[in-house]
PDB file of N, CA and C in Angstrom:
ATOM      1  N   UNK A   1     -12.644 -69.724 -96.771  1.00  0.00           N
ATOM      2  CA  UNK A   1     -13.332 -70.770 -97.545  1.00  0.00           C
ATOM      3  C   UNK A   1     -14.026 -71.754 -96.611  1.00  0.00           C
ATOM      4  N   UNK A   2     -15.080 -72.127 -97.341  1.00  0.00           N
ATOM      5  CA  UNK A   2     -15.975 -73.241 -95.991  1.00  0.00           C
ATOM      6  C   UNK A   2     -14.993 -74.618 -95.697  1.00  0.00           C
ATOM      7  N   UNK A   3     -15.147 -75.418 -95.088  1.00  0.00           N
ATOM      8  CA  UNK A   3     -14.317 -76.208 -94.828  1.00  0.00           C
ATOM      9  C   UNK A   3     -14.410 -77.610 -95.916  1.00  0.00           C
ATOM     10  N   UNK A   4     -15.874 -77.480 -96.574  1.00  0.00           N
ATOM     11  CA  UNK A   4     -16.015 -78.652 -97.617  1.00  0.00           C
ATOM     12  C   UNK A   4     -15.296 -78.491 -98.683  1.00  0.00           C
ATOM     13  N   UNK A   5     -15.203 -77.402 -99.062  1.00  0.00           N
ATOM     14  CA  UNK A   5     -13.943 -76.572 -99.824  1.00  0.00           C
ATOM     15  C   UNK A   5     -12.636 -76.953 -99.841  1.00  0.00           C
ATOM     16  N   UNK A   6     -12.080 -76.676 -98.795  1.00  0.00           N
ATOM     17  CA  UNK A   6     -10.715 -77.008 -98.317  1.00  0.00           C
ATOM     18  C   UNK A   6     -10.268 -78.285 -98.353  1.00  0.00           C
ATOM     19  N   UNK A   7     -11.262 -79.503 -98.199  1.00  0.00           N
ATOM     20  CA  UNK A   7     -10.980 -80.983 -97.681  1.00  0.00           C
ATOM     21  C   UNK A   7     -10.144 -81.384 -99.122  1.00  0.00           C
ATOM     22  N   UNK A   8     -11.571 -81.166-100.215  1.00  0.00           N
ATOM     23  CA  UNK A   8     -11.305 -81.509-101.744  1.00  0.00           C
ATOM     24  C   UNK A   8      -9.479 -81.054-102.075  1.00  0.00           C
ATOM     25  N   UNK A   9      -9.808 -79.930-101.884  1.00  0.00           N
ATOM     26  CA  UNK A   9      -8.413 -79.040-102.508  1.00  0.00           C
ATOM     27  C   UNK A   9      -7.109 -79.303-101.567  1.00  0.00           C
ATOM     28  N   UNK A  10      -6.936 -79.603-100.335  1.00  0.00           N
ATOM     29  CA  UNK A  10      -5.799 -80.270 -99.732  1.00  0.00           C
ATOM     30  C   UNK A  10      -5.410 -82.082-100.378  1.00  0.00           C
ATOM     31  N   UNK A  11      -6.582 -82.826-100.625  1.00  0.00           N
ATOM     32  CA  UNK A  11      -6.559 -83.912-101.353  1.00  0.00           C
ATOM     33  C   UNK A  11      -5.950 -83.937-102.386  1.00  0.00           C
ATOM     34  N   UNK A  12      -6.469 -82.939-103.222  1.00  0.00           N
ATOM     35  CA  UNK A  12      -5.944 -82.787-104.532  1.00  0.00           C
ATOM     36  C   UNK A  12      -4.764 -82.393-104.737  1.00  0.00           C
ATOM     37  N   UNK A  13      -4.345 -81.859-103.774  1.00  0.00           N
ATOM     38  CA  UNK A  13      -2.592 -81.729-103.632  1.00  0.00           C
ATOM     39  C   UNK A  13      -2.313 -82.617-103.331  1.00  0.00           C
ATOM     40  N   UNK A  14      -2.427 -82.977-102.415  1.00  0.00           N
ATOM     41  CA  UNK A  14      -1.701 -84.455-101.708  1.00  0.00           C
ATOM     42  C   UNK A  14      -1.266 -85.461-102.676  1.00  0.00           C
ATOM     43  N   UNK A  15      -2.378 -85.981-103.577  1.00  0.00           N
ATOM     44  CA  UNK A  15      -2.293 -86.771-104.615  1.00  0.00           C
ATOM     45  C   UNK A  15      -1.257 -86.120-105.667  1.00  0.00           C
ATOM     46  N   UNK A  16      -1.413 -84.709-106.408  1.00  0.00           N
ATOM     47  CA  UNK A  16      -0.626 -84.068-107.268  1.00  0.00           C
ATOM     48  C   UNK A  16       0.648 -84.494-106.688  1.00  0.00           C
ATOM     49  N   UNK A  17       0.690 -83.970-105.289  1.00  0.00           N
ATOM     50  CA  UNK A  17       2.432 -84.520-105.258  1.00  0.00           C
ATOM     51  C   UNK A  17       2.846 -85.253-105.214  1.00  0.00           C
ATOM     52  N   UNK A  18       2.262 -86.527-104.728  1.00  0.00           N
ATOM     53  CA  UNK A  18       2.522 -87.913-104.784  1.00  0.00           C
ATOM     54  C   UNK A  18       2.625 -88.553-106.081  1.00  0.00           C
ATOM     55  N   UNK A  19       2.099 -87.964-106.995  1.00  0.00           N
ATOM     56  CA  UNK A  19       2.061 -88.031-108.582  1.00  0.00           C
ATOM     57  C   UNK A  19       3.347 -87.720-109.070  1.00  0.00           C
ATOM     58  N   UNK A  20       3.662 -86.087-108.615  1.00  0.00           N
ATOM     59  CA  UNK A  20       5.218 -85.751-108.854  1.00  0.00           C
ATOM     60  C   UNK A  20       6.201 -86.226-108.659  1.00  0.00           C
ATOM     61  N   UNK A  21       5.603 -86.837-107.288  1.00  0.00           N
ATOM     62  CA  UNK A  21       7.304 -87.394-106.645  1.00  0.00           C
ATOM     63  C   UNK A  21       7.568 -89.088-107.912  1.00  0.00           C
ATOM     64  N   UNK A  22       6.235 -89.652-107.770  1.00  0.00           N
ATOM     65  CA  UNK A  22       6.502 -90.875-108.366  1.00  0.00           C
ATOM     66  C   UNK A  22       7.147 -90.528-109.839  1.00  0.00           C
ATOM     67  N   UNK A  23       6.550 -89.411-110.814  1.00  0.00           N
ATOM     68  CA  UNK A  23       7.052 -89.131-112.045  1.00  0.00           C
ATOM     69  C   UNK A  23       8.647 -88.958-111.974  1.00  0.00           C
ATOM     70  N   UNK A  24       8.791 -88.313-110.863  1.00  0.00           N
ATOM     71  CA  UNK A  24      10.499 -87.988-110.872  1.00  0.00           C
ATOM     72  C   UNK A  24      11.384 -89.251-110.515  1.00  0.00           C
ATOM     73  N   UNK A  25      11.065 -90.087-109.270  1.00  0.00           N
ATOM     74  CA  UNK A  25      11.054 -91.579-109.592  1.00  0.00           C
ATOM     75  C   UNK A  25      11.510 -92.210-110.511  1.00  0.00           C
ATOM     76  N   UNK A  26      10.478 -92.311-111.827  1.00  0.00           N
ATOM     77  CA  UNK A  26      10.305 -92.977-112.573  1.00  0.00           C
ATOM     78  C   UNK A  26      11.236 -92.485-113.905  1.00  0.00           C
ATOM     79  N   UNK A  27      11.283 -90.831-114.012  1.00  0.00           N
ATOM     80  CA  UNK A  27      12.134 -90.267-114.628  1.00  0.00           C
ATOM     81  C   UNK A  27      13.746 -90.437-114.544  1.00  0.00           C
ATOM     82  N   UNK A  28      13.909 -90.423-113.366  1.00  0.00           N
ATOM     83  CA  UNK A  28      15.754 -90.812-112.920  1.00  0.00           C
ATOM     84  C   UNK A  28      15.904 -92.373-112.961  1.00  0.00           C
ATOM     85  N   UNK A  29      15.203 -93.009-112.749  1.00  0.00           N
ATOM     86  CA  UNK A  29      15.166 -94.574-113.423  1.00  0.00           C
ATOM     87  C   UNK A  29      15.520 -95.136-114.801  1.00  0.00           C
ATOM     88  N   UNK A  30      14.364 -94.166-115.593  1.00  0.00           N
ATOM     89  CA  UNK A  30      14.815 -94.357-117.054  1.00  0.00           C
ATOM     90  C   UNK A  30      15.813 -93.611-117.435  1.00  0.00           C
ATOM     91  N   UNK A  31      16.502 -92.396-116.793  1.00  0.00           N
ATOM     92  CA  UNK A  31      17.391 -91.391-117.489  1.00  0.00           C
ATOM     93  C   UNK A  31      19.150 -92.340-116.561  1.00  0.00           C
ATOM     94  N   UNK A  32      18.819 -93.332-115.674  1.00  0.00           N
ATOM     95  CA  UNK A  32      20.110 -94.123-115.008  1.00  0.00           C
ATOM     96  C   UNK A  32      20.308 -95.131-115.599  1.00  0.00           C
ATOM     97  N   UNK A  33      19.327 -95.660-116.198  1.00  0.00           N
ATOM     98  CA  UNK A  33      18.957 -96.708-116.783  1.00  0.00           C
ATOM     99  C   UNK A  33      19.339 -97.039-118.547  1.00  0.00           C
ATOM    100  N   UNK A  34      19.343 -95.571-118.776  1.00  0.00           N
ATOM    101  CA  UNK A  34      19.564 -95.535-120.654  1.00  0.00           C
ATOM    102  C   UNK A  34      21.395 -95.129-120.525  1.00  0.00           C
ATOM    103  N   UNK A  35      21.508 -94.253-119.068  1.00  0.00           N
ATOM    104  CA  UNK A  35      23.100 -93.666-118.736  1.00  0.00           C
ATOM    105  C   UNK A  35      23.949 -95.029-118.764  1.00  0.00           C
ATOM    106  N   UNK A  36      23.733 -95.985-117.628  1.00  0.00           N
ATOM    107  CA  UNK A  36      24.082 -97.268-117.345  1.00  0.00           C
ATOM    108  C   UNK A  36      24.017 -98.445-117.328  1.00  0.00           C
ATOM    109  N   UNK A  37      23.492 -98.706-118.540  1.00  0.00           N
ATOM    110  CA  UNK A  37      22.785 -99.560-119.152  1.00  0.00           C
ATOM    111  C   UNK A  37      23.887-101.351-118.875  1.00  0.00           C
ATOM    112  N   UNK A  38      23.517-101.513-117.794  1.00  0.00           N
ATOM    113  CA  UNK A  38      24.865-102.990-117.566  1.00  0.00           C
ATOM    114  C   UNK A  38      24.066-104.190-117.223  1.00  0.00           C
ATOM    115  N   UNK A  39      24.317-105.061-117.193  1.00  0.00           N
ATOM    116  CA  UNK A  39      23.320-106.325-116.057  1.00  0.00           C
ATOM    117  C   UNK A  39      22.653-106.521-115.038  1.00  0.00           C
ATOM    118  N   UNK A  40      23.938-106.070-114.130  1.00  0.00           N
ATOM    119  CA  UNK A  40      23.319-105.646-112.504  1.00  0.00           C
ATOM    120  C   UNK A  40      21.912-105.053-112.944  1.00  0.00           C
ATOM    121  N   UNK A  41      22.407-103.194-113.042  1.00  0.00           N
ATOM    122  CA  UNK A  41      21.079-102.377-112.856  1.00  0.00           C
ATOM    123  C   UNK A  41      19.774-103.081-113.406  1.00  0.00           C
ATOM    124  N   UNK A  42      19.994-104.042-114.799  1.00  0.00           N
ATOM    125  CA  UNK A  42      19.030-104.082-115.323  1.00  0.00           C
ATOM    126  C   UNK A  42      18.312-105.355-114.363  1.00  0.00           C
ATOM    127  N   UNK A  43      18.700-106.095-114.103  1.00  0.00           N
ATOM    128  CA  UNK A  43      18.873-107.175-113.165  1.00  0.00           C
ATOM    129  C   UNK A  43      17.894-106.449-111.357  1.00  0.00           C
ATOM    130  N   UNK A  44      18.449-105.177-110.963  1.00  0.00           N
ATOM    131  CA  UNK A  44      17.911-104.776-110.006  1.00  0.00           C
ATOM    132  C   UNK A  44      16.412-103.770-110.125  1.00  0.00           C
ATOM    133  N   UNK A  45      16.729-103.684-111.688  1.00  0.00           N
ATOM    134  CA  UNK A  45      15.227-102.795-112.004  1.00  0.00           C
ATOM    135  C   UNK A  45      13.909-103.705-112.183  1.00  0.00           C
ATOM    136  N   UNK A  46      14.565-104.848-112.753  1.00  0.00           N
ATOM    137  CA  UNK A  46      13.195-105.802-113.115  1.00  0.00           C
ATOM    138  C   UNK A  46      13.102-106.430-111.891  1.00  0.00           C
ATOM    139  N   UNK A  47      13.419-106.391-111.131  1.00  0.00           N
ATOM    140  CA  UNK A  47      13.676-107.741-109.853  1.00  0.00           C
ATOM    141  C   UNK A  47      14.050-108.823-109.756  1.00  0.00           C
TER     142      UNK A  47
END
């Protein structure tokens, strides 16, 4: 593949996973969050 090719499509991963990682993040947050629902956590989630 030419290399203008390649630049786009390594980007576009890069971002996809950085997307993933944050969704999963954000997923074990709300799924610790509805599990353990106490003061503290809620206290350390909002800041």
């Amino acid at each position: 593949m030419p290399i203008h090719i390649i630049g786009p499509i390594k980007m576009t991963l890069a971002i996809l996973g950085l997307l993933m990682s944050i969704a999963w993040v954000v997923i074990w947050v709300v799924v610790l969050f509805k599990r353990w629902n106490k003061p503290l956590l809620s206290s350390i989630v909002l800041g």
